[in-house]
PDB file of N, CA and C in Angstrom:
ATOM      1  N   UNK A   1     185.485 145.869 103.033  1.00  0.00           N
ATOM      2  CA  UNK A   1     184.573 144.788 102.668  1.00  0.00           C
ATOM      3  C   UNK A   1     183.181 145.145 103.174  1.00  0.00           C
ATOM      4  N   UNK A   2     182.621 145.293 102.240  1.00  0.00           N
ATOM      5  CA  UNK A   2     180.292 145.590 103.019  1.00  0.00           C
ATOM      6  C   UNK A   2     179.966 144.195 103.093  1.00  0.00           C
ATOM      7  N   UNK A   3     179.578 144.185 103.740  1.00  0.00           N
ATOM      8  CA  UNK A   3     178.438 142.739 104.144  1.00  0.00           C
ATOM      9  C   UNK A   3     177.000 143.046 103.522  1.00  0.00           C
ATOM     10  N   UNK A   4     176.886 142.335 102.831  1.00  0.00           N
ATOM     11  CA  UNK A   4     175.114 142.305 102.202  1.00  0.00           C
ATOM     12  C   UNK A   4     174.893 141.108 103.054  1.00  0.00           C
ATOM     13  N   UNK A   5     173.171 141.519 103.614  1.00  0.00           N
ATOM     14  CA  UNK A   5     172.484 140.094 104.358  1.00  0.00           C
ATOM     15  C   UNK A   5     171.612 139.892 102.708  1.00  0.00           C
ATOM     16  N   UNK A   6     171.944 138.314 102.074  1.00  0.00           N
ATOM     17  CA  UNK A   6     171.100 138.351 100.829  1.00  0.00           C
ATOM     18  C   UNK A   6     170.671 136.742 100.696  1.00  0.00           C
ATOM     19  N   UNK A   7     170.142 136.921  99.526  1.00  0.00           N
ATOM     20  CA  UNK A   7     169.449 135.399  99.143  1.00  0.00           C
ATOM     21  C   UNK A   7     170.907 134.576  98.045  1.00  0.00           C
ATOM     22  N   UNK A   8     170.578 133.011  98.497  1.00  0.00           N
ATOM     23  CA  UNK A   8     171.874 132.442  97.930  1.00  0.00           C
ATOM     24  C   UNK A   8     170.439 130.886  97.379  1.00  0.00           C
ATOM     25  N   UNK A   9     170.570 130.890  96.627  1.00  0.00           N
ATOM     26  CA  UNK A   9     169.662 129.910  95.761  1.00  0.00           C
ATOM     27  C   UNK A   9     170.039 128.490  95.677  1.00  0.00           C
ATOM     28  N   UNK A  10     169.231 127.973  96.225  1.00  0.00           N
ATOM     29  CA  UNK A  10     169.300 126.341  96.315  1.00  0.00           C
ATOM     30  C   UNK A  10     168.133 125.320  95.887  1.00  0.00           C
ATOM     31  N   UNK A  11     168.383 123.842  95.843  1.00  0.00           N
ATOM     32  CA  UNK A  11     167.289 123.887  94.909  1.00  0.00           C
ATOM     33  C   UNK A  11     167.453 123.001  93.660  1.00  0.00           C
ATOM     34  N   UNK A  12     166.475 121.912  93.356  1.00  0.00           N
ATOM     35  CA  UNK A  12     167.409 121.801  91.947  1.00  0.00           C
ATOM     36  C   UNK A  12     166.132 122.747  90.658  1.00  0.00           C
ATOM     37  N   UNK A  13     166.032 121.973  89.710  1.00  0.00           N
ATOM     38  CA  UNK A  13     165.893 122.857  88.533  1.00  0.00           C
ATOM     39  C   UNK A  13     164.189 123.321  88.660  1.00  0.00           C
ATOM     40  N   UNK A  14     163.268 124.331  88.373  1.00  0.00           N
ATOM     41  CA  UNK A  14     162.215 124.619  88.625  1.00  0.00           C
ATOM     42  C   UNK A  14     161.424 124.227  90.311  1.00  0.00           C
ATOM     43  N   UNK A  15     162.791 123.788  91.233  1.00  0.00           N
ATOM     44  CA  UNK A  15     162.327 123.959  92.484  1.00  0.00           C
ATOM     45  C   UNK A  15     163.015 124.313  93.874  1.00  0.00           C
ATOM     46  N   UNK A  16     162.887 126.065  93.164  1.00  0.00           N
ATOM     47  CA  UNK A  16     163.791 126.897  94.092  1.00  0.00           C
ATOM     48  C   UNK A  16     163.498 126.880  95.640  1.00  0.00           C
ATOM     49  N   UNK A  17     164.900 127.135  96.180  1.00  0.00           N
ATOM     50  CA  UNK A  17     165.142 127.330  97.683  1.00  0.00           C
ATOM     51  C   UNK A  17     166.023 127.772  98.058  1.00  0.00           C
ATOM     52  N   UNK A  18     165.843 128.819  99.116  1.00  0.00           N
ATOM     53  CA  UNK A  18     166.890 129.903  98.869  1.00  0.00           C
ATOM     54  C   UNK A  18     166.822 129.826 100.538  1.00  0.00           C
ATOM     55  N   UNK A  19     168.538 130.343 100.892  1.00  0.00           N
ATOM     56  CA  UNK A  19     169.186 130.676 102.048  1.00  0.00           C
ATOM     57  C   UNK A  19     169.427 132.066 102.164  1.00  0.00           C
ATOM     58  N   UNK A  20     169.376 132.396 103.311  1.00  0.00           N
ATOM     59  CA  UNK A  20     169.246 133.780 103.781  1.00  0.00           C
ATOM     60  C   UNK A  20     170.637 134.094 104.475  1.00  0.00           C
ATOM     61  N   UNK A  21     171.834 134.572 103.759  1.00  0.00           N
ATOM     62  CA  UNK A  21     173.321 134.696 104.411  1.00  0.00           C
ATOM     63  C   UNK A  21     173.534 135.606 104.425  1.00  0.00           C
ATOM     64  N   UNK A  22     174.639 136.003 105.181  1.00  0.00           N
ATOM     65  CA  UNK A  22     175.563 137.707 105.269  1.00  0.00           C
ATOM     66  C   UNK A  22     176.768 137.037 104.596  1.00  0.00           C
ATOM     67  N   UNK A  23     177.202 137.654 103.234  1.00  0.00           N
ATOM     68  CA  UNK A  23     178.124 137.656 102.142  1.00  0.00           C
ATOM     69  C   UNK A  23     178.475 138.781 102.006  1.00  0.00           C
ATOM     70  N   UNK A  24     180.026 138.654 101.738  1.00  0.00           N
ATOM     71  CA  UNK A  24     180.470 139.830 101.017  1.00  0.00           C
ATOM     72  C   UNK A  24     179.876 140.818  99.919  1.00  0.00           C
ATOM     73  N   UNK A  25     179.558 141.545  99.387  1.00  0.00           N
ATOM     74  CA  UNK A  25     179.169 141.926  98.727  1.00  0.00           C
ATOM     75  C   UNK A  25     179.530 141.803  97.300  1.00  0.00           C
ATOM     76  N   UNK A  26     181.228 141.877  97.294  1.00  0.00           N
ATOM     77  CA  UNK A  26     181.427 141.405  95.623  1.00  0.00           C
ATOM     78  C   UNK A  26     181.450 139.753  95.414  1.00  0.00           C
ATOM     79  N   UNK A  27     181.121 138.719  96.211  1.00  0.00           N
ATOM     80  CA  UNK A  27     181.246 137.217  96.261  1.00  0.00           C
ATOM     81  C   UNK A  27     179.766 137.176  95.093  1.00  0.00           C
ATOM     82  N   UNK A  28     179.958 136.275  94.697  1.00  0.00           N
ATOM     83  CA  UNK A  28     178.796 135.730  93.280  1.00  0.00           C
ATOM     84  C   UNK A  28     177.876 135.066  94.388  1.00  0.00           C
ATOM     85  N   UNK A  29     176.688 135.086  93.572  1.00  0.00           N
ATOM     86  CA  UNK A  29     175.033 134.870  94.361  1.00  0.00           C
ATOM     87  C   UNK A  29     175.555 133.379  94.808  1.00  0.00           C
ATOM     88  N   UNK A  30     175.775 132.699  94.077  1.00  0.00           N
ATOM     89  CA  UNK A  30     176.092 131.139  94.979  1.00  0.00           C
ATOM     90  C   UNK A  30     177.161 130.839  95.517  1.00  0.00           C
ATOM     91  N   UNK A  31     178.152 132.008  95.777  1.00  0.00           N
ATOM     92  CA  UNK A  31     179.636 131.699  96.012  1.00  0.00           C
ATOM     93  C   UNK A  31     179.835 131.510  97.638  1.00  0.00           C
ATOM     94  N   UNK A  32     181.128 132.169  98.241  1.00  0.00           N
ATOM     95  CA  UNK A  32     181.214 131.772  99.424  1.00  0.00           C
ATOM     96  C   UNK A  32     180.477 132.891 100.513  1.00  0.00           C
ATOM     97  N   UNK A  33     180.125 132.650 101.306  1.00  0.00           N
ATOM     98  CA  UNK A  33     179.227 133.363 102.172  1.00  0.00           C
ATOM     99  C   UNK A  33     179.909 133.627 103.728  1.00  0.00           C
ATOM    100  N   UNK A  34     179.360 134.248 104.428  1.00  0.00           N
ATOM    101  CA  UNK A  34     180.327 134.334 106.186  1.00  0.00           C
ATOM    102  C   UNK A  34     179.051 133.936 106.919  1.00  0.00           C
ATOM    103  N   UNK A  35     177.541 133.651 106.568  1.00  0.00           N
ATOM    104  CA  UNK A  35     176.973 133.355 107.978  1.00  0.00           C
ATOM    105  C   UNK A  35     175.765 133.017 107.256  1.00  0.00           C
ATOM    106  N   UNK A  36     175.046 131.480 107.590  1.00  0.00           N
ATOM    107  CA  UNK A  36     173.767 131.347 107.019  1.00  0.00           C
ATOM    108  C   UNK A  36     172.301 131.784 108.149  1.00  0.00           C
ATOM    109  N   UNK A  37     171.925 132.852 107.839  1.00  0.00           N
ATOM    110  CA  UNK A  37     170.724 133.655 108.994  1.00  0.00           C
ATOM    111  C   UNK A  37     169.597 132.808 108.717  1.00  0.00           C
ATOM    112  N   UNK A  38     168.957 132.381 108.050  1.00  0.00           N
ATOM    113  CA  UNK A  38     167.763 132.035 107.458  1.00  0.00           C
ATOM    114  C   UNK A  38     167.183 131.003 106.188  1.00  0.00           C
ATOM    115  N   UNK A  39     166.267 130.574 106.371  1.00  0.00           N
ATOM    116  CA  UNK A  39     165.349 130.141 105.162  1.00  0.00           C
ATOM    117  C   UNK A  39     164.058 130.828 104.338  1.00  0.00           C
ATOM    118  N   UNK A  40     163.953 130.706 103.074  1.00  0.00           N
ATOM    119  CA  UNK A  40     163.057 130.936 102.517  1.00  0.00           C
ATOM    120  C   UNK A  40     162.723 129.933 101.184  1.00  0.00           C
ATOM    121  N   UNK A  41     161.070 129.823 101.424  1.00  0.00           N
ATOM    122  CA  UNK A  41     160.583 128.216 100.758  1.00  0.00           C
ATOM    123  C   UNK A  41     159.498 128.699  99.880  1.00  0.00           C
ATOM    124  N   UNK A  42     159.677 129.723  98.253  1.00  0.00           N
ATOM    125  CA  UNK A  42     158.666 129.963  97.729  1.00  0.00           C
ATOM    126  C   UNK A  42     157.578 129.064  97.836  1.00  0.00           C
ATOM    127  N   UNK A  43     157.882 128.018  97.608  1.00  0.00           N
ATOM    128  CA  UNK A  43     156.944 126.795  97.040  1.00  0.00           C
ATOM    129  C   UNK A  43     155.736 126.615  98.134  1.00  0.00           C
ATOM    130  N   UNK A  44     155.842 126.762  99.571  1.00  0.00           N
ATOM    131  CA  UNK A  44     155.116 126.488 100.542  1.00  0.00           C
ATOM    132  C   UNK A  44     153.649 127.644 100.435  1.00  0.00           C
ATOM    133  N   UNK A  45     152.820 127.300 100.383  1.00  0.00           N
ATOM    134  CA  UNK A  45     151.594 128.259 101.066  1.00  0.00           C
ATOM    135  C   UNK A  45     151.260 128.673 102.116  1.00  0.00           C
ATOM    136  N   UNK A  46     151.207 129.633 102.590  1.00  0.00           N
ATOM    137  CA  UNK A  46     151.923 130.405 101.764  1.00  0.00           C
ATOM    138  C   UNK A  46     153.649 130.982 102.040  1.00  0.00           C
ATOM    139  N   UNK A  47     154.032 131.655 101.282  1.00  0.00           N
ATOM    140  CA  UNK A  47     155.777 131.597 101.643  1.00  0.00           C
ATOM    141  C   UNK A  47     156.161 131.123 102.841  1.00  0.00           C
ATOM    142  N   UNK A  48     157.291 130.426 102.949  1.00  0.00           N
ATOM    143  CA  UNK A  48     157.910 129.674 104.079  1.00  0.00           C
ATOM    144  C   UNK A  48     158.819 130.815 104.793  1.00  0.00           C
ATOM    145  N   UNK A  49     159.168 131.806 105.595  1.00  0.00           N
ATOM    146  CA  UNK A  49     160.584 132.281 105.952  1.00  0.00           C
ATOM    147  C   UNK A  49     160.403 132.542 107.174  1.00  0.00           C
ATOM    148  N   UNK A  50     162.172 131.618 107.509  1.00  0.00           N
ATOM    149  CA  UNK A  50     162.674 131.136 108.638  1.00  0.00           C
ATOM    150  C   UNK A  50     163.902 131.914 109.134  1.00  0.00           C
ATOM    151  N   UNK A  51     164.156 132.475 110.580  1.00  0.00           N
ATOM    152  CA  UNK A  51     165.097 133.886 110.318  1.00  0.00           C
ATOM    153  C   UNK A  51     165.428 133.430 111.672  1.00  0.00           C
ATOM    154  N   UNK A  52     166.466 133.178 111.992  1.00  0.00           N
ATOM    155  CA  UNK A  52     167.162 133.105 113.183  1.00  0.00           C
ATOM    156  C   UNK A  52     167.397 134.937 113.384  1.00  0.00           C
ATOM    157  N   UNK A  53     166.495 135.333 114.450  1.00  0.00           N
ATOM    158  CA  UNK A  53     166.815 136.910 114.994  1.00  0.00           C
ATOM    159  C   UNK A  53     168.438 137.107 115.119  1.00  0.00           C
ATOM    160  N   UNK A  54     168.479 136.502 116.357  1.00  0.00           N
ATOM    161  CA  UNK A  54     169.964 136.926 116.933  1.00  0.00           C
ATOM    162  C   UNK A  54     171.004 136.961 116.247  1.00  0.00           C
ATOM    163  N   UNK A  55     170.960 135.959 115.233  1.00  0.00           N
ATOM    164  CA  UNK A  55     172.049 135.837 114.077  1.00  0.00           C
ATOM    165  C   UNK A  55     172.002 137.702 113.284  1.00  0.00           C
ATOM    166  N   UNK A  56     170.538 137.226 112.920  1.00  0.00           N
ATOM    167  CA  UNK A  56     169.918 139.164 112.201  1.00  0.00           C
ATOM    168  C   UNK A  56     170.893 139.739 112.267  1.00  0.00           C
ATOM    169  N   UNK A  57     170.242 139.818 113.862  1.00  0.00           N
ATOM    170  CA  UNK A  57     170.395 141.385 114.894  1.00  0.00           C
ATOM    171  C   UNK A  57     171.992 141.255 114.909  1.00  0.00           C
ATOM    172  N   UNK A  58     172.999 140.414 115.111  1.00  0.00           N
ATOM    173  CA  UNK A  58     174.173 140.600 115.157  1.00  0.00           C
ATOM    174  C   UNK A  58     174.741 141.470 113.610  1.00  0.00           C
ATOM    175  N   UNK A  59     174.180 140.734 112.738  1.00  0.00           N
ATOM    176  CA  UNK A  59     174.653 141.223 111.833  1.00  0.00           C
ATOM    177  C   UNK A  59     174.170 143.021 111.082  1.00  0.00           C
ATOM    178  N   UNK A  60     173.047 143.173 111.755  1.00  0.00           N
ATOM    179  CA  UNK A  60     172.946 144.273 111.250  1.00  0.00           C
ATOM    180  C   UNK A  60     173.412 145.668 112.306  1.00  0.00           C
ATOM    181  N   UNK A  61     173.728 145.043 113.547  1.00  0.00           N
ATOM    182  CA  UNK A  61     174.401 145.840 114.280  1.00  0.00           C
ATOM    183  C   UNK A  61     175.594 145.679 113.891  1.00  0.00           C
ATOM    184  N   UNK A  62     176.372 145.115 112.945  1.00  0.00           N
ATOM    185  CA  UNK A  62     177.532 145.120 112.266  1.00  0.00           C
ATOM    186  C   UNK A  62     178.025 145.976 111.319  1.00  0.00           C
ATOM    187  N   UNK A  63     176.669 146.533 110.934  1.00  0.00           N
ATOM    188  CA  UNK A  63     176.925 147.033 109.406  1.00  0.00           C
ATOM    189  C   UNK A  63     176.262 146.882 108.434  1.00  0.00           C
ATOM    190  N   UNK A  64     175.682 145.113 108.506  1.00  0.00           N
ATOM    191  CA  UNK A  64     175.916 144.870 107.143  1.00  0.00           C
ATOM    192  C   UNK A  64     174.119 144.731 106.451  1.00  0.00           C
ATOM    193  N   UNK A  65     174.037 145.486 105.133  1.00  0.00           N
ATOM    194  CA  UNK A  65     172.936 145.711 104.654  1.00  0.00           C
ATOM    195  C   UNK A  65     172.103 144.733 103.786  1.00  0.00           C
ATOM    196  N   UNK A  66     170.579 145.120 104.425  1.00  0.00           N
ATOM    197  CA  UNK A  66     169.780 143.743 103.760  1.00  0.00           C
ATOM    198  C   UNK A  66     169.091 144.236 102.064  1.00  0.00           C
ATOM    199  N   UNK A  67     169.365 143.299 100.956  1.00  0.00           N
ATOM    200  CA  UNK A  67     169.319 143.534  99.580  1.00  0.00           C
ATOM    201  C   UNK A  67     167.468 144.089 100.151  1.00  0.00           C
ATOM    202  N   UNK A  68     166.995 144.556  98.705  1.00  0.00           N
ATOM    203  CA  UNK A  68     165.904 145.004  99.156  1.00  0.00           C
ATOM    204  C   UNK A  68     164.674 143.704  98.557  1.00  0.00           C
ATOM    205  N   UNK A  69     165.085 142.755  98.699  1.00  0.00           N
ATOM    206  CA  UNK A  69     164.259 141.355  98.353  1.00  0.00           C
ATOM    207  C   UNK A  69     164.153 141.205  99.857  1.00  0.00           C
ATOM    208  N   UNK A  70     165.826 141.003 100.689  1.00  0.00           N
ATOM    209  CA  UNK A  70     165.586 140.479 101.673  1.00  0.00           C
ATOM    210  C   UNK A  70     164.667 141.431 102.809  1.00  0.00           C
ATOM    211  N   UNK A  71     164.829 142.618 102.644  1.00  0.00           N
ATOM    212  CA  UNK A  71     164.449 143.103 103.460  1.00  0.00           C
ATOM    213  C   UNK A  71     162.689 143.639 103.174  1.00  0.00           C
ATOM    214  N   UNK A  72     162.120 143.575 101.768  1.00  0.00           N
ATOM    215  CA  UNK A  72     160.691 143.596 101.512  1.00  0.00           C
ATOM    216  C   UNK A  72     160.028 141.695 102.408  1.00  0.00           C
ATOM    217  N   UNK A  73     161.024 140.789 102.427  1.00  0.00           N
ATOM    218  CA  UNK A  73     160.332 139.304 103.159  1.00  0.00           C
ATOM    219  C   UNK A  73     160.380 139.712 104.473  1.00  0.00           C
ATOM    220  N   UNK A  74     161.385 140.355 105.135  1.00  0.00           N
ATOM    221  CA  UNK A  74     161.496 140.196 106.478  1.00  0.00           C
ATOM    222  C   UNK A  74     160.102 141.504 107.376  1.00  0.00           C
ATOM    223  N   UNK A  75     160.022 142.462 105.831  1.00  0.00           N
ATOM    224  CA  UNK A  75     158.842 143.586 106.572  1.00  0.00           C
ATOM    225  C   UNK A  75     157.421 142.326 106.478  1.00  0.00           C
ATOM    226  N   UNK A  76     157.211 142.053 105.227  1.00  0.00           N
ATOM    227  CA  UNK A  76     156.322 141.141 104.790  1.00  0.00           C
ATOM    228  C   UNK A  76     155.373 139.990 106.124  1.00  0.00           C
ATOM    229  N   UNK A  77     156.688 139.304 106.751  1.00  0.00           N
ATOM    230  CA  UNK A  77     156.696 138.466 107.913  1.00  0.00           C
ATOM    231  C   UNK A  77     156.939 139.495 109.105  1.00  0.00           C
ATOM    232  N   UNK A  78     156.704 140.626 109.514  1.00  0.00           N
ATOM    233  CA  UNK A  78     156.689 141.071 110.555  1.00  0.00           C
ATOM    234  C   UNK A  78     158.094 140.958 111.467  1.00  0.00           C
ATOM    235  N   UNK A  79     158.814 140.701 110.869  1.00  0.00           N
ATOM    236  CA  UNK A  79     160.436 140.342 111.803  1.00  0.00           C
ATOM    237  C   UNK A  79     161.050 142.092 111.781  1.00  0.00           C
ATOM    238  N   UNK A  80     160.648 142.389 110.375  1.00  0.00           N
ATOM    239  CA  UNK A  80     161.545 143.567 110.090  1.00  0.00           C
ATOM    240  C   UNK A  80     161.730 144.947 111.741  1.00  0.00           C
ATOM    241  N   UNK A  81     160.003 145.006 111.905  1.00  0.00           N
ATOM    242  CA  UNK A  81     160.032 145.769 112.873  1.00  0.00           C
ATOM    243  C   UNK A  81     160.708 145.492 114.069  1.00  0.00           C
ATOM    244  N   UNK A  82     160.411 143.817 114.562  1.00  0.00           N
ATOM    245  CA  UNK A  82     161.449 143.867 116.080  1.00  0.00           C
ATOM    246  C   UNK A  82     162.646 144.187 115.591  1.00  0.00           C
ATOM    247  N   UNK A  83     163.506 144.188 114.461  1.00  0.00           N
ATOM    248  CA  UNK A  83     164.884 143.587 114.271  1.00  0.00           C
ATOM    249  C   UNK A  83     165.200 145.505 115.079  1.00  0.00           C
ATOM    250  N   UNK A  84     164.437 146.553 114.212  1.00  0.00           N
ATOM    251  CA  UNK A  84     164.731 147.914 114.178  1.00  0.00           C
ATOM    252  C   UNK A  84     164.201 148.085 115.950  1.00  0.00           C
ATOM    253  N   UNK A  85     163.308 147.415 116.742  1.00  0.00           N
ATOM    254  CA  UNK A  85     162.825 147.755 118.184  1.00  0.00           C
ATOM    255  C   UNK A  85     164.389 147.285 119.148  1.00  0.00           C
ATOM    256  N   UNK A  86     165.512 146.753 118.618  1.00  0.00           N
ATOM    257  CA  UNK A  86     166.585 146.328 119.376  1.00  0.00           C
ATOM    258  C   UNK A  86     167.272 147.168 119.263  1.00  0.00           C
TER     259      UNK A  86
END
């Protein structure tokens, strides 16, 4: 089983909001997930994203890999580098 850390879409219709989870990799974008890490709030000015580290850092000392959406927000917001300084 790979763990993807990815985006899971919430929200109703033209006003997206998306959760930041570690999912299986073959589970469907809204399906069941193993750990919610984060928020992200297009709508806010500018982008909203909210990242519990430790949750991260557990998970990527696990294994498990960030889609390259999640991981272009987390360089974007400056998290990306501490996550790699641990």
């Amino acid at each position: 089983m790979a763990v993807k850390i990815r985006l899971t879409r919430r929200g109703s219709k033209k006003r997206p909001f998306y959760r930041m989870v570690a999912a299986d990799s073959e589970a469907p974008r809204d399906g069941k997930f193993l750990e919610i890490i984060g928020t992200y709030n297009p709508l806010k000015e500018p982008a909203e994203v909210i990242v519990n580290q430790e949750k991260l850092t557990k998970w990527i000392k696990r294994g498990a890999q960030p889609t390259s959406t999640v991981k272009s927000l987390l360089r974007k917001n400056g998290i990306w580098k501490g996550i790699l300084a641990t």
